[in-house]
N, C-alpha and C. Protein backbone atom coordinates (compact mmCIF):
# COMPACT_ATOMS: atom_id res chain seq x y z
N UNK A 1 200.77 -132.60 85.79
CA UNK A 1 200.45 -132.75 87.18
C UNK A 1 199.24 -133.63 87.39
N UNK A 2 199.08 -134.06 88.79
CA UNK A 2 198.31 -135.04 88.96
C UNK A 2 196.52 -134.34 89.27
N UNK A 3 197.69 -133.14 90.48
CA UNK A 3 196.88 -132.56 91.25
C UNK A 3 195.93 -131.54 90.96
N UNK A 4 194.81 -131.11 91.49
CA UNK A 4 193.74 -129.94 91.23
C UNK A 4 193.95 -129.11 92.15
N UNK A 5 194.02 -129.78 93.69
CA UNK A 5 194.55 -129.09 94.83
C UNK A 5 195.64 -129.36 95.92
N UNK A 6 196.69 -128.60 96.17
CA UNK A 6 197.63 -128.80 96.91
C UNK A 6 197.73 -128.18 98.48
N UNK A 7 197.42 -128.49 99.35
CA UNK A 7 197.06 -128.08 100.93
C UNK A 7 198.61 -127.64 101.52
N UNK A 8 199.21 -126.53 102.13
CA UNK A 8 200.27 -126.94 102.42
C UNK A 8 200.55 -125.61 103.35
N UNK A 9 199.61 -125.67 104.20
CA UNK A 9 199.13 -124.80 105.23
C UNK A 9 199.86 -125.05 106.50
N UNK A 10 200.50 -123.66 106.38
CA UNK A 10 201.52 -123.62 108.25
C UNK A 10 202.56 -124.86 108.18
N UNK A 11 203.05 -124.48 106.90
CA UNK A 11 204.52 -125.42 106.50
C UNK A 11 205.55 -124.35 105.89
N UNK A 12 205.42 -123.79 105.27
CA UNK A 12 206.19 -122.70 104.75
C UNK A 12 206.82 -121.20 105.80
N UNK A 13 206.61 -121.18 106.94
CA UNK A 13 206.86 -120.46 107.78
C UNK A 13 207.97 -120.97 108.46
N UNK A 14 208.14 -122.05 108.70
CA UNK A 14 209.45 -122.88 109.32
C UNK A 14 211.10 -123.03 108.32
N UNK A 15 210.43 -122.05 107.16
CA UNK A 15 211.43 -122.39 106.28
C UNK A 15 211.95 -120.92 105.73
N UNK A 16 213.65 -121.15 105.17
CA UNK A 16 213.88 -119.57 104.68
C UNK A 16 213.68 -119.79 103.52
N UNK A 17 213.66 -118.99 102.41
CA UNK A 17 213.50 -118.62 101.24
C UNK A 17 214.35 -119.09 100.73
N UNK A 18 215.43 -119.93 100.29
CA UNK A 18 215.78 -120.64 99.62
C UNK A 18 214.70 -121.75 99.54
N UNK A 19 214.52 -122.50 100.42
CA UNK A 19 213.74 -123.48 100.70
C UNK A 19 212.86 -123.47 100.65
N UNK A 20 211.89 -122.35 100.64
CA UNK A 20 211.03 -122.15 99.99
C UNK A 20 210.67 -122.43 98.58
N UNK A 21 211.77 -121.84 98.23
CA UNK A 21 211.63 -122.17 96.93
C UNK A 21 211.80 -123.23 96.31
N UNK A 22 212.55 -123.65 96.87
CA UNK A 22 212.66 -125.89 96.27
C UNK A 22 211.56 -126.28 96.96
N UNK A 23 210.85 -126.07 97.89
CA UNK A 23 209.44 -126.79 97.43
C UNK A 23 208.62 -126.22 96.59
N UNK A 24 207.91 -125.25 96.49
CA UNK A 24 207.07 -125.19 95.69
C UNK A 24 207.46 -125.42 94.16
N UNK A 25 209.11 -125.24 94.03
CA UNK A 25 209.70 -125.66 92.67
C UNK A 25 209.01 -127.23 92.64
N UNK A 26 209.08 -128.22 93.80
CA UNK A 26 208.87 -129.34 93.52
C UNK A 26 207.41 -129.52 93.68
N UNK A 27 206.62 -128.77 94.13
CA UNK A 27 205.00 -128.68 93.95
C UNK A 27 204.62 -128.53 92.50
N UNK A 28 204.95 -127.57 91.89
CA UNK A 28 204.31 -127.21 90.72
C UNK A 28 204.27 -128.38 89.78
N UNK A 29 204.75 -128.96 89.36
CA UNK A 29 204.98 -130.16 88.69
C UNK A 29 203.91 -130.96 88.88
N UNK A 30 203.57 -131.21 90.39
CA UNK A 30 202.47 -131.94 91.11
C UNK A 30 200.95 -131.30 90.57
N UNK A 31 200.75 -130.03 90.59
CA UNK A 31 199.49 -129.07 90.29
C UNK A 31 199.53 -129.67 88.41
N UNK A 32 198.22 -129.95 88.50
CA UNK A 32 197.53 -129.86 86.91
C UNK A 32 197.48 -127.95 86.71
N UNK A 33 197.45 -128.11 85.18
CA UNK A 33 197.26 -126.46 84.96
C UNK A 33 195.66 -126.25 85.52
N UNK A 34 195.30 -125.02 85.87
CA UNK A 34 194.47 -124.27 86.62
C UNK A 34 194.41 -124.98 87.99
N UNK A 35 195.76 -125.43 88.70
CA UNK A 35 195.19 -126.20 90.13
C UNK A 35 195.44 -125.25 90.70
N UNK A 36 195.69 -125.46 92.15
CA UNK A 36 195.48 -124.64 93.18
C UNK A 36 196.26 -124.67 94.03
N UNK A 37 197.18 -124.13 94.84
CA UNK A 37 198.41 -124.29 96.14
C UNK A 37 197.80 -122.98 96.75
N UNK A 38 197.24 -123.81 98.12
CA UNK A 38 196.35 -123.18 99.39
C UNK A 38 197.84 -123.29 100.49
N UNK A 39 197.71 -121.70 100.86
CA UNK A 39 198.81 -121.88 102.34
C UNK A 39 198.20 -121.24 103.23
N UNK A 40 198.75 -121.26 104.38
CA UNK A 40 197.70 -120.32 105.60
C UNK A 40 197.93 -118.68 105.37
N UNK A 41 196.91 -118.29 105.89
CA UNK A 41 196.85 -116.37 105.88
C UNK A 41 198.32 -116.09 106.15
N UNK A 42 198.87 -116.83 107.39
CA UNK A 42 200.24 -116.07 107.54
C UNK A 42 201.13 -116.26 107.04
N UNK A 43 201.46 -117.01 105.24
CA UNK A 43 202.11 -117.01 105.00
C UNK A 43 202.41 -116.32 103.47
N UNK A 44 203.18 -116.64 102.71
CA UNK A 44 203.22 -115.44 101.38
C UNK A 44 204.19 -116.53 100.43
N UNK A 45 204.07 -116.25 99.20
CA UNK A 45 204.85 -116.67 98.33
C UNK A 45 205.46 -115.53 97.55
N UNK A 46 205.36 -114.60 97.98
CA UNK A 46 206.30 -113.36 97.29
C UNK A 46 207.61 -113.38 97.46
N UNK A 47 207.77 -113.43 95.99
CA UNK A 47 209.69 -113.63 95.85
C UNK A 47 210.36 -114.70 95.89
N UNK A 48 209.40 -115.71 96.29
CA UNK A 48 209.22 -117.43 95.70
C UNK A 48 208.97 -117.92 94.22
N UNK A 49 208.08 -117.77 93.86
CA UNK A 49 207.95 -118.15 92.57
C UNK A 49 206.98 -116.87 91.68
N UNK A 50 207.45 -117.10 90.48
CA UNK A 50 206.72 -116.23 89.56
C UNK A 50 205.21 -116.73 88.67
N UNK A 51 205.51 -117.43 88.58
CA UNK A 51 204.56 -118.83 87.94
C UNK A 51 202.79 -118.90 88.57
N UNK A 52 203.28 -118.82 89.85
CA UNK A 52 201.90 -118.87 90.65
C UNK A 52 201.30 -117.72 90.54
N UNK A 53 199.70 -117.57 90.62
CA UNK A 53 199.08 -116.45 90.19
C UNK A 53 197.87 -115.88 91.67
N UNK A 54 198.54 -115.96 92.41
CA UNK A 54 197.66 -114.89 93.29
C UNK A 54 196.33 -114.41 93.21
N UNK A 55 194.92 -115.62 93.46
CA UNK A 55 193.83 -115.28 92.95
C UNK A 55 193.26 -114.67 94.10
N UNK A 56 193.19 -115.19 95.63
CA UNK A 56 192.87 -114.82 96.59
C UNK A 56 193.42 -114.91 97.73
N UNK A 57 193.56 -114.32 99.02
CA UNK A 57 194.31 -114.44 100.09
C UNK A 57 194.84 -115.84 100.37
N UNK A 58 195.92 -116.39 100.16
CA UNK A 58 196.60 -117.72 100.15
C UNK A 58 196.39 -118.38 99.66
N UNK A 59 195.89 -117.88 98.52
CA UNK A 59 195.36 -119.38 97.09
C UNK A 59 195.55 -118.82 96.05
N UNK A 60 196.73 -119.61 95.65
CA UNK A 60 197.29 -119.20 94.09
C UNK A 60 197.05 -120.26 93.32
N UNK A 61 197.43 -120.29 91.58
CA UNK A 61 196.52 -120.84 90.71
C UNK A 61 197.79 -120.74 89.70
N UNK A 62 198.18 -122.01 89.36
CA UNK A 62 198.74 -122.30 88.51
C UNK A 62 197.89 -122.35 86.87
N UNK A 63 198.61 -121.17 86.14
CA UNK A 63 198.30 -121.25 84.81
C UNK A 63 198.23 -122.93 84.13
């Protein structure tokens, strides 16, 4: 990956869970290991991906 940090705040709410999941499938790739995918408070990646690591309220951390 290229990236350290990925912004992608109050985009994931407009979408169902399939689709969810093909993006961040196509994010991760983008994230360097230990980067970062920031989404807004109201949204969740539970049951999206396994991979991402849940460090603090909407900021997970790619191993």
């Amino acid at each position: 990956g290229e990236f350290e940090v990925i912004f992608l705040r109050n985009v994931m709410i407009y979408f169902d869970q399939p689709t969810k999941t093909q993006v961040v499938a196509r994010m991760l790739p983008l994230l360097k290991p230990g980067g970062y995918l920031i989404i807004s408070h109201s949204e969740s990646l539970n049951g999206v991906n396994d991979t991402l690591k849940l460090v603090a309220p909407s900021i997970y951390r790619k191993p």
